[in-house]
C-alpha atoms as a PDB file:
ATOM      1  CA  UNK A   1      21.152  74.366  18.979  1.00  0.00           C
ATOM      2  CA  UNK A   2      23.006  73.135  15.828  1.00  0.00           C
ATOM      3  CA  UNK A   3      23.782  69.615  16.297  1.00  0.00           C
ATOM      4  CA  UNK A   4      27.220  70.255  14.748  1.00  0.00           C
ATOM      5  CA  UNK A   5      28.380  73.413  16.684  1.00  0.00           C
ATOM      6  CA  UNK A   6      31.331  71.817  18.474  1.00  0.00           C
ATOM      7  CA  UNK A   7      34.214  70.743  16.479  1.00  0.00           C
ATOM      8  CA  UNK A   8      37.450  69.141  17.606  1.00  0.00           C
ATOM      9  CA  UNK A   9      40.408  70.025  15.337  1.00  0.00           C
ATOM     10  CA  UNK A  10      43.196  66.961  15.319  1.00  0.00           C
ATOM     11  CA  UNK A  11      46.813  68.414  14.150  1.00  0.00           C
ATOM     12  CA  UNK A  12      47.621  65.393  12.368  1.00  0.00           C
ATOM     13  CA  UNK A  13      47.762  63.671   9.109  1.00  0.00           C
ATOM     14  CA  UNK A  14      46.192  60.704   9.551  1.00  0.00           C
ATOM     15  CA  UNK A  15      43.526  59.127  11.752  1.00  0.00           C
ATOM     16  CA  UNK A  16      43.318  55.840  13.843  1.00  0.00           C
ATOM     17  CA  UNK A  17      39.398  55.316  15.873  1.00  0.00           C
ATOM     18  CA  UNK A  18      37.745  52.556  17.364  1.00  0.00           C
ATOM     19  CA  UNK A  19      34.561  52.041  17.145  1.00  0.00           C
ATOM     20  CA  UNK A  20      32.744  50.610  20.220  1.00  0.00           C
ATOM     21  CA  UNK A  21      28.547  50.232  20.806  1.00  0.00           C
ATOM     22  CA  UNK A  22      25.936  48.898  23.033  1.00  0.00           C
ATOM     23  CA  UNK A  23      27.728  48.328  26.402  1.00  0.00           C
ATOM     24  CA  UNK A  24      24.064  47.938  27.955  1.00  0.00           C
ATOM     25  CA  UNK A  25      26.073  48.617  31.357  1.00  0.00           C
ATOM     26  CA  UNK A  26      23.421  49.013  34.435  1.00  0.00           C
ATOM     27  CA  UNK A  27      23.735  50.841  38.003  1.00  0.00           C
ATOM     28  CA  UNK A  28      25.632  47.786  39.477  1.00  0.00           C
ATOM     29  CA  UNK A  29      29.283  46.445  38.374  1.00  0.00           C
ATOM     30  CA  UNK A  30      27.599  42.758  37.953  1.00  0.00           C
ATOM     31  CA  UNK A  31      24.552  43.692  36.241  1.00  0.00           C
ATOM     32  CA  UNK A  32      23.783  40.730  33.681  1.00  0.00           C
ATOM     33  CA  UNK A  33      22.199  41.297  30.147  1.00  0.00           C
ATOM     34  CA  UNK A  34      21.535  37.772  29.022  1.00  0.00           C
ATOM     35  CA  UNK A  35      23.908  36.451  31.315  1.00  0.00           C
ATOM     36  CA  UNK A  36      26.715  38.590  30.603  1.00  0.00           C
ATOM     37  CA  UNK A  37      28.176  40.757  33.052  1.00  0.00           C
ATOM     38  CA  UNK A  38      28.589  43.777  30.485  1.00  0.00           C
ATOM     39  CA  UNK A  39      31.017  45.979  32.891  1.00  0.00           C
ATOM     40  CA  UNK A  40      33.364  43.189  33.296  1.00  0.00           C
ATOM     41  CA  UNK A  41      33.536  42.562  28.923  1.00  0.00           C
ATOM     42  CA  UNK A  42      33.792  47.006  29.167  1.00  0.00           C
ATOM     43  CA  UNK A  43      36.910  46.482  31.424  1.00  0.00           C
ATOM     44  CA  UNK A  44      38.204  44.028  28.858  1.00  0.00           C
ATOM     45  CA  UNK A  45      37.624  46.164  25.792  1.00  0.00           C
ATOM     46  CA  UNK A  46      39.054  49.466  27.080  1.00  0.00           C
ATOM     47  CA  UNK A  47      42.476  47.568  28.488  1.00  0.00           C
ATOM     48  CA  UNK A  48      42.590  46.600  24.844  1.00  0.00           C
ATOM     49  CA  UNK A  49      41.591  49.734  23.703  1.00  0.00           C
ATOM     50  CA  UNK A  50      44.747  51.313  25.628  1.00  0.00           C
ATOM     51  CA  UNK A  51      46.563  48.919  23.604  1.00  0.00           C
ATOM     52  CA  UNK A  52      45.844  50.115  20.267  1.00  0.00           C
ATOM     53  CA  UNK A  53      47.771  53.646  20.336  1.00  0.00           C
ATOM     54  CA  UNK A  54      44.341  55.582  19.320  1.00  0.00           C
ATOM     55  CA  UNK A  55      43.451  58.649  18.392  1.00  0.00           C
ATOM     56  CA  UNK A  56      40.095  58.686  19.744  1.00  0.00           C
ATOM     57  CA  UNK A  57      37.326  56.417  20.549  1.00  0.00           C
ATOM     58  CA  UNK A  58      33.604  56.331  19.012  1.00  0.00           C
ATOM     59  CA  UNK A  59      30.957  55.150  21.093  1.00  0.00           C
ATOM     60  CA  UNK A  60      28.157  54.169  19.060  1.00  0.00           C
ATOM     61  CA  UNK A  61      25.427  54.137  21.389  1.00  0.00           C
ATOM     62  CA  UNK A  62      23.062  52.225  23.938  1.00  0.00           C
ATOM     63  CA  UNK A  63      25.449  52.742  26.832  1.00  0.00           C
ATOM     64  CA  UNK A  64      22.688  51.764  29.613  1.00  0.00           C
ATOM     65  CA  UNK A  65      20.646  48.383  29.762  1.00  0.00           C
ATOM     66  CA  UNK A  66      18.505  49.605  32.965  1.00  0.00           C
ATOM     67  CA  UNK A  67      18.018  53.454  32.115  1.00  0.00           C
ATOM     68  CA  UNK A  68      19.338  54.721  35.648  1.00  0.00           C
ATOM     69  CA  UNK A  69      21.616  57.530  35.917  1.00  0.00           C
ATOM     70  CA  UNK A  70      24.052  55.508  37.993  1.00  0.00           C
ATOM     71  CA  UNK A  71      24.680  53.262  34.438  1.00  0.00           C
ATOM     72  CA  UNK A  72      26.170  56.392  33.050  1.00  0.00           C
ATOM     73  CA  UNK A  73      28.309  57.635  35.912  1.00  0.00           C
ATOM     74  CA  UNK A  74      29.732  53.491  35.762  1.00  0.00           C
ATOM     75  CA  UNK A  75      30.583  53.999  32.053  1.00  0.00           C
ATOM     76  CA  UNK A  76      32.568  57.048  32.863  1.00  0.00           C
ATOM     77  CA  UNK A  77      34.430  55.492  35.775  1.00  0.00           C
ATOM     78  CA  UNK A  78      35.770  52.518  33.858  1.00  0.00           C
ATOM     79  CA  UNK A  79      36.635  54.725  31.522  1.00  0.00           C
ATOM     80  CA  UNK A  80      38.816  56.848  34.297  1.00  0.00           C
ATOM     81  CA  UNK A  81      39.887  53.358  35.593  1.00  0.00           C
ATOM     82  CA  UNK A  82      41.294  52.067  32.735  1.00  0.00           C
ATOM     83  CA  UNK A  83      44.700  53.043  30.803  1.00  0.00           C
ATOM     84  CA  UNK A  84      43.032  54.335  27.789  1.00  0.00           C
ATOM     85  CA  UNK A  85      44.371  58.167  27.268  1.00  0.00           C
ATOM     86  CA  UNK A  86      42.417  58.894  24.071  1.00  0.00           C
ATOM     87  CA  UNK A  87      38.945  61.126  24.246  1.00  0.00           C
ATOM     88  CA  UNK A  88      36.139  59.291  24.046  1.00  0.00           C
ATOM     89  CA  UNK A  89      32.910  60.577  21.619  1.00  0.00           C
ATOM     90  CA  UNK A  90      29.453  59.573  21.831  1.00  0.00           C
ATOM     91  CA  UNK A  91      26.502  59.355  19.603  1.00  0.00           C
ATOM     92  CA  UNK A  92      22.983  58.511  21.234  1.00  0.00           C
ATOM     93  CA  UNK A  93      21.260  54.846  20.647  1.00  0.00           C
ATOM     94  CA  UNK A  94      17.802  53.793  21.415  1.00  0.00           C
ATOM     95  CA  UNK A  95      18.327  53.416  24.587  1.00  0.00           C
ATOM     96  CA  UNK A  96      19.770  56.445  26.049  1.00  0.00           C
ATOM     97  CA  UNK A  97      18.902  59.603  27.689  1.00  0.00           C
ATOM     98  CA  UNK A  98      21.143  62.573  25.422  1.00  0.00           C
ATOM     99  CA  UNK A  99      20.988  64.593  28.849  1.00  0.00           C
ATOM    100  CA  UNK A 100      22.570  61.974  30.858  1.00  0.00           C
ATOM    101  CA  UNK A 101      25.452  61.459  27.929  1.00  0.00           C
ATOM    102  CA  UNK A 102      25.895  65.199  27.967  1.00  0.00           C
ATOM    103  CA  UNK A 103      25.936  65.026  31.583  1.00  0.00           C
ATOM    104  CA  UNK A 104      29.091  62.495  31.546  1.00  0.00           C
ATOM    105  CA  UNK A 105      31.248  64.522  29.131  1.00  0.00           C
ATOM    106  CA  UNK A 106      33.456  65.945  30.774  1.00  0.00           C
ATOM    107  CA  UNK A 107      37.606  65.554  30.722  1.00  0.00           C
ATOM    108  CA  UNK A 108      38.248  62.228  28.661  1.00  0.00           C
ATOM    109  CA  UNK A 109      34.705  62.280  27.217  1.00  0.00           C
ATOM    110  CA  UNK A 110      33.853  64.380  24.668  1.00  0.00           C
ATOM    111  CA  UNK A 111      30.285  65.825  23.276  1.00  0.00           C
ATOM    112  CA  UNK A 112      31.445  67.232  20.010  1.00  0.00           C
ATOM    113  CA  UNK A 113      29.922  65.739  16.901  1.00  0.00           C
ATOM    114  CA  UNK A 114      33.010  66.576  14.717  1.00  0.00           C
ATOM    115  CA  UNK A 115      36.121  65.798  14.493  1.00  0.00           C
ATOM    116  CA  UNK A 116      38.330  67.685  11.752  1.00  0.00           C
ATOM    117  CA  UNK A 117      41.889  66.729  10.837  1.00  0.00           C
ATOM    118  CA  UNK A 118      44.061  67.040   7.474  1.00  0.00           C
ATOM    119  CA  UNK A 119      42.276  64.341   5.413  1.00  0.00           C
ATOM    120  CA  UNK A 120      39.086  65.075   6.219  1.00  0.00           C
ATOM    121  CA  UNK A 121      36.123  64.718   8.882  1.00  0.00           C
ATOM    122  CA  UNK A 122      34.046  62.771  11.142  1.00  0.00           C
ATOM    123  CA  UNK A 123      30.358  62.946  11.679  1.00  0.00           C
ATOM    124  CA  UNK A 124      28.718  61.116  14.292  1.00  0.00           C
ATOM    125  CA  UNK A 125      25.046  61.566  13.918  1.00  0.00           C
ATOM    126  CA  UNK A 126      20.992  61.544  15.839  1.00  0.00           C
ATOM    127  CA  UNK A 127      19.180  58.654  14.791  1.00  0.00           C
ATOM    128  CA  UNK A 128      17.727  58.531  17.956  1.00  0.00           C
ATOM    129  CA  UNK A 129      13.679  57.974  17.283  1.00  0.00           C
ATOM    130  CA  UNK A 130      10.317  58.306  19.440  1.00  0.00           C
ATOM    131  CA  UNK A 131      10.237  54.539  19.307  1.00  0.00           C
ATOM    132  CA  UNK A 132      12.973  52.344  19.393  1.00  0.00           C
ATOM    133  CA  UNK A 133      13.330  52.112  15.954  1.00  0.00           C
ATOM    134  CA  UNK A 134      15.728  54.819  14.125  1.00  0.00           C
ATOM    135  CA  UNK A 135      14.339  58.269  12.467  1.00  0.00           C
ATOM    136  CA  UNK A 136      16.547  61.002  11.096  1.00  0.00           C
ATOM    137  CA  UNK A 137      14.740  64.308  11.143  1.00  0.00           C
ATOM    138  CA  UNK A 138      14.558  66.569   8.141  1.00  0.00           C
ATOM    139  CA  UNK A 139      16.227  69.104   9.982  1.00  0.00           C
ATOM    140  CA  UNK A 140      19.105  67.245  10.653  1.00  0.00           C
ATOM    141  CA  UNK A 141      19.469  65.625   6.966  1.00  0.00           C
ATOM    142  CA  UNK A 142      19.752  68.990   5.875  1.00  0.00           C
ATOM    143  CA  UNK A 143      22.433  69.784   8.659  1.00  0.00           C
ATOM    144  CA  UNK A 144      24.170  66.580   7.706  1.00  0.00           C
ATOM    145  CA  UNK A 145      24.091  67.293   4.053  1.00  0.00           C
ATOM    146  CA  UNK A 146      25.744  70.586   4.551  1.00  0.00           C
ATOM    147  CA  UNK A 147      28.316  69.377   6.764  1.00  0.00           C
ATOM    148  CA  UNK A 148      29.743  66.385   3.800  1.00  0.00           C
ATOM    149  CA  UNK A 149      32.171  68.944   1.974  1.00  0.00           C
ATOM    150  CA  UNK A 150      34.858  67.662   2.112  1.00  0.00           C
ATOM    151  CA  UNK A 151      35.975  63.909   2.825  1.00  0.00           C
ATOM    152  CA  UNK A 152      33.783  61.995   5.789  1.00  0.00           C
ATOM    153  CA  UNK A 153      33.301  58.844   7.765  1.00  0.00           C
ATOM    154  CA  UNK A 154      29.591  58.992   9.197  1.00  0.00           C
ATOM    155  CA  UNK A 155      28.942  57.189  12.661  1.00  0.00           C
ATOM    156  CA  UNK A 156      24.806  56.514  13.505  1.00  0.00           C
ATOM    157  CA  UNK A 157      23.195  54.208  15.987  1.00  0.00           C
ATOM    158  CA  UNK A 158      20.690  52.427  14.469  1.00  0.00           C
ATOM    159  CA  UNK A 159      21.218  49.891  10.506  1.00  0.00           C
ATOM    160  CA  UNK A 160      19.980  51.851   7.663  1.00  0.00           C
ATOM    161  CA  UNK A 161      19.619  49.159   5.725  1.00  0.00           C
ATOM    162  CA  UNK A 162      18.095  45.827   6.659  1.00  0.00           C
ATOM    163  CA  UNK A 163      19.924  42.885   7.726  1.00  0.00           C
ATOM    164  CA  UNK A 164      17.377  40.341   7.447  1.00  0.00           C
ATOM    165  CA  UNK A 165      17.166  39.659  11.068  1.00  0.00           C
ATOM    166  CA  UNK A 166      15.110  40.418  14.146  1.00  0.00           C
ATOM    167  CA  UNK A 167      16.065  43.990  14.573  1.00  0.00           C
ATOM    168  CA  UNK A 168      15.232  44.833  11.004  1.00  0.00           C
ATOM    169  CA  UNK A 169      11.741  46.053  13.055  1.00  0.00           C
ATOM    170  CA  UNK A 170      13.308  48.507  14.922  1.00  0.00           C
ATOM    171  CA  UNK A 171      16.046  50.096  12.182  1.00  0.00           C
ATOM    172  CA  UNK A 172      16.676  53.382  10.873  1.00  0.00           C
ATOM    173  CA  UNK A 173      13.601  53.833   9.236  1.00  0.00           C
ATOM    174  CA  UNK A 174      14.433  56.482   6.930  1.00  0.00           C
ATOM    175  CA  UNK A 175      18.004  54.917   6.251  1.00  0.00           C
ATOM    176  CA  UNK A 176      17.707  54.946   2.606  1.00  0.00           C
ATOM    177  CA  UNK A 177      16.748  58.505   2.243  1.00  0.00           C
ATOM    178  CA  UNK A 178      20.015  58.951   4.771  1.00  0.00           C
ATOM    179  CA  UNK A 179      22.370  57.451   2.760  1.00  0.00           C
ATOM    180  CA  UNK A 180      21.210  58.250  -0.812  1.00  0.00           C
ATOM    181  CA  UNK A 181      22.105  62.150   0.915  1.00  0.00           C
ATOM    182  CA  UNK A 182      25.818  60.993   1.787  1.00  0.00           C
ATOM    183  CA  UNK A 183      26.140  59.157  -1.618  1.00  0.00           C
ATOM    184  CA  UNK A 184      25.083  62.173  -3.426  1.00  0.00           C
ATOM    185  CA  UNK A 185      27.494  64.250  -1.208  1.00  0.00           C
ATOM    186  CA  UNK A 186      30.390  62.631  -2.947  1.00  0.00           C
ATOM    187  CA  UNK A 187      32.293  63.086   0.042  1.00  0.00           C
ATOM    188  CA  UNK A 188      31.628  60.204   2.176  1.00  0.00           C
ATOM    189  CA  UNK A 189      33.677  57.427   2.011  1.00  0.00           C
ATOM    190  CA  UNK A 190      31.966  55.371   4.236  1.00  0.00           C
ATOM    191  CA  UNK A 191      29.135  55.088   7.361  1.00  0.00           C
ATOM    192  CA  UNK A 192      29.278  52.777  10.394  1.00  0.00           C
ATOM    193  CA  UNK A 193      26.659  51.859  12.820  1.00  0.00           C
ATOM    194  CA  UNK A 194      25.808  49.221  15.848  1.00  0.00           C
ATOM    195  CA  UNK A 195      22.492  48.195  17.125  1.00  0.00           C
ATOM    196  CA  UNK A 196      22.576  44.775  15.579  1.00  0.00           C
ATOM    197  CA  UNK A 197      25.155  43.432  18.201  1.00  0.00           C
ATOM    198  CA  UNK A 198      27.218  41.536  15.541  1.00  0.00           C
ATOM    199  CA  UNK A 199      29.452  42.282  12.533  1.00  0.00           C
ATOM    200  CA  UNK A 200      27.694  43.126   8.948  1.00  0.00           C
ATOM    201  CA  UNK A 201      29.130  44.757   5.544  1.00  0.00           C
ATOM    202  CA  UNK A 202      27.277  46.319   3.116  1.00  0.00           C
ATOM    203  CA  UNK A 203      27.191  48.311   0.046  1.00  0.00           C
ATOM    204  CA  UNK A 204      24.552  51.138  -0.556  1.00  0.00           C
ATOM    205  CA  UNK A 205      25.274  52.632  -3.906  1.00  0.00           C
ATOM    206  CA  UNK A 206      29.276  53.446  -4.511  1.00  0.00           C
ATOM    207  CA  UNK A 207      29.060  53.384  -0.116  1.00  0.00           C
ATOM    208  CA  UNK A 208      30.134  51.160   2.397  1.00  0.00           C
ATOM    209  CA  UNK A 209      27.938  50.214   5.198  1.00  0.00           C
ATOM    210  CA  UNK A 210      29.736  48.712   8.425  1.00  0.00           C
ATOM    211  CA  UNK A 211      27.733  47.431  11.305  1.00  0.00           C
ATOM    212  CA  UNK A 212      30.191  46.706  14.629  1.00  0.00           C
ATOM    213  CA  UNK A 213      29.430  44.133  17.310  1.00  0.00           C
ATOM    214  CA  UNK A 214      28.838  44.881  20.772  1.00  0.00           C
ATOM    215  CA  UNK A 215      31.215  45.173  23.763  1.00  0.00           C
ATOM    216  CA  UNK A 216      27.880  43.172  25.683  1.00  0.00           C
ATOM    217  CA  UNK A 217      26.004  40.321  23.858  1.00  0.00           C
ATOM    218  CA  UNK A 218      26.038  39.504  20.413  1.00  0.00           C
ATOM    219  CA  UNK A 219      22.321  38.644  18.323  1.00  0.00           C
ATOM    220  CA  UNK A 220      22.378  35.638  15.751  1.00  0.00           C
ATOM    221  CA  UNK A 221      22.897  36.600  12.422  1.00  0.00           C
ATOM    222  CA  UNK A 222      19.718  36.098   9.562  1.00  0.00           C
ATOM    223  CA  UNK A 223      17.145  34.682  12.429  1.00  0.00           C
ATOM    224  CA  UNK A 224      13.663  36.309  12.440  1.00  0.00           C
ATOM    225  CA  UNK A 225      13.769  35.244  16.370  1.00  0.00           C
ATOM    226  CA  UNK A 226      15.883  37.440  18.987  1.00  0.00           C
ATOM    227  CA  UNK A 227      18.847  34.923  19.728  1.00  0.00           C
ATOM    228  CA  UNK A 228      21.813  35.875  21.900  1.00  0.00           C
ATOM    229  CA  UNK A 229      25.198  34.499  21.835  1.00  0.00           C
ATOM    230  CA  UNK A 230      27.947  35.319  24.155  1.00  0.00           C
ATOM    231  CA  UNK A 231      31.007  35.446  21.376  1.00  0.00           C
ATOM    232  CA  UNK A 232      32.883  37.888  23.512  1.00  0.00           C
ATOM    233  CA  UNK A 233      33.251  41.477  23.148  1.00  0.00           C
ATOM    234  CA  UNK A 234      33.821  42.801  20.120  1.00  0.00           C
ATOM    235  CA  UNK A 235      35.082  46.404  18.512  1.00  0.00           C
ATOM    236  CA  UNK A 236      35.853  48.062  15.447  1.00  0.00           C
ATOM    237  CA  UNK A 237      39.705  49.712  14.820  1.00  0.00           C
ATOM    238  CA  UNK A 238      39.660  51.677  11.652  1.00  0.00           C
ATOM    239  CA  UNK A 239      42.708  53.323   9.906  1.00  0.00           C
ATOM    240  CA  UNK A 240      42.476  56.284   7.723  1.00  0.00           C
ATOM    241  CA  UNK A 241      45.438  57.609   5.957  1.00  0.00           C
ATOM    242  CA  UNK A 242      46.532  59.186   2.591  1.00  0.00           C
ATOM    243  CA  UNK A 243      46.366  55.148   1.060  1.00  0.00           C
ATOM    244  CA  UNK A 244      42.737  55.648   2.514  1.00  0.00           C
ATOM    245  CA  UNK A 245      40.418  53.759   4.884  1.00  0.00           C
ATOM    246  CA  UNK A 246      40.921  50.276   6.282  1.00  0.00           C
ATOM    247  CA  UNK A 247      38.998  48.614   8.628  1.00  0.00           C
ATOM    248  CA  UNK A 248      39.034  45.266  10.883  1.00  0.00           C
ATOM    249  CA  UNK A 249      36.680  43.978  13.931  1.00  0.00           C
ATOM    250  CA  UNK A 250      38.777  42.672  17.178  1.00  0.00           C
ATOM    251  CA  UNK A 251      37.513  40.032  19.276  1.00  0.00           C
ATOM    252  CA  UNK A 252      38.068  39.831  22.723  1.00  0.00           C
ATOM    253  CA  UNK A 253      36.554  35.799  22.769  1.00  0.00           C
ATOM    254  CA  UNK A 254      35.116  34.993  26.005  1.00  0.00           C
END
């Protein structure tokens, strides 16, 4: 099945997301990953979330720390819970099961890949690997490439280009042939992506690269060892209008 084949039209004429990634929630409400309860800094992000007057949310990925079913039904309760009123998309991370996320989407949560309105489109693509590292298949570069027509934001899971850290060893390992694609599109305007737990810009080429931090734990930036820090949760808004797209990371400090 075409990765693409669901589309959600939006009658409006212009565009306000958040970006969220890597809750790393587990079966129980006070799971810990590195001594952060990552439900309670969820709670936190989607009551500012429902704050924001959004159009819809982006989940980047990585939703479960412990791989149990019971970590995906918990994301989709907080997200009842809570007083956010926008749908919810998802794109798959490392981590997580694509059944399980297809599973969850139901009412608020959404599995369509696209999302069309009267400025343009966004894609929110599979860099899910075999490893834990990030691989786009041919197939689905091709499906991409014919999907950038007209003007895009692209949304992936894993950094396509290195950011001279730690997780550099498990990043999208065929990022470069991804993006050189969406530059030669001439239709995206930019791509965003989590999986480094912290905040990065880049440029690829005339693109813009965006990596968002994590609603969990963030990882210490330019360190070839694997150090946490607990800055608070942390989520992307981004605006796009006819005066184009703007962007700015929120911190919810702990």
């Amino acid at each position: 099945m075409a990765w693409f084949n669901a589309i959600v039209e939006l009658n409006q004429s212009q565009l306000k997301l958040a970006h969220i990634t890597d809750t790393h929630l587990f079966e129980q409400c006070n799971g810990e990953y590195f001594s952060v309860n990552t439900a309670e800094h969820f709670r936190r992000v989607l009551a500012d979330l429902a704050l924001q007057n959004l159009d819809a949310v982006i989940f980047g990925g990585d939703l479960t720390q412990d791989h149990t079913f019971a970590s995906y039904q918990l994301f989709a309760r907080l997200i009842d819970e809570s007083a956010l009123t926008c749908p919810v998309f998802w794109l798959p991370g490392n981590h997580d099961d694509i059944g399980y996320l297809n599973e969850i989407s139901q009412g608020q949560i959404i599995s369509a890949k696209k999302i069309s309105f009267a400025l343009g489109q966004v894609l929110l693509l599979d860099s899910k690997g075999p490893t834990p590292a990030g691989w786009v298949s041919e197939a689905h570069l091709e499906e991409v490439t014919g999907q950038c027509v007209v003007p895009s934001l692209v949304f992936c899971h894993h950094n396509p280009l290195a950011i001279q850290g730690y997780l550099d060893k498990h990043m999208l390992e065929n990022g470069p042939q991804l993006l050189n694609r969406l530059v030669d599109s001439q239709n995206v305007i930019a791509l965003f992506h989590g999986h480094v737990h912290n905040e990065y810009v880049f440029r690829f080429r005339e693109l813009s690269v965006y990596a968002t931090p994590a609603t969990s734990i963030q990882f210490k930036k330019f360190t070839n060892d694997w150090q946490q820090e607990n800055l608070g949760a942390g989520y992307r808004i981004i605006n796009w209008s006819e005066g184009g797209v703007q962007t700015e990371v929120k911190w919810l400090t702990k």
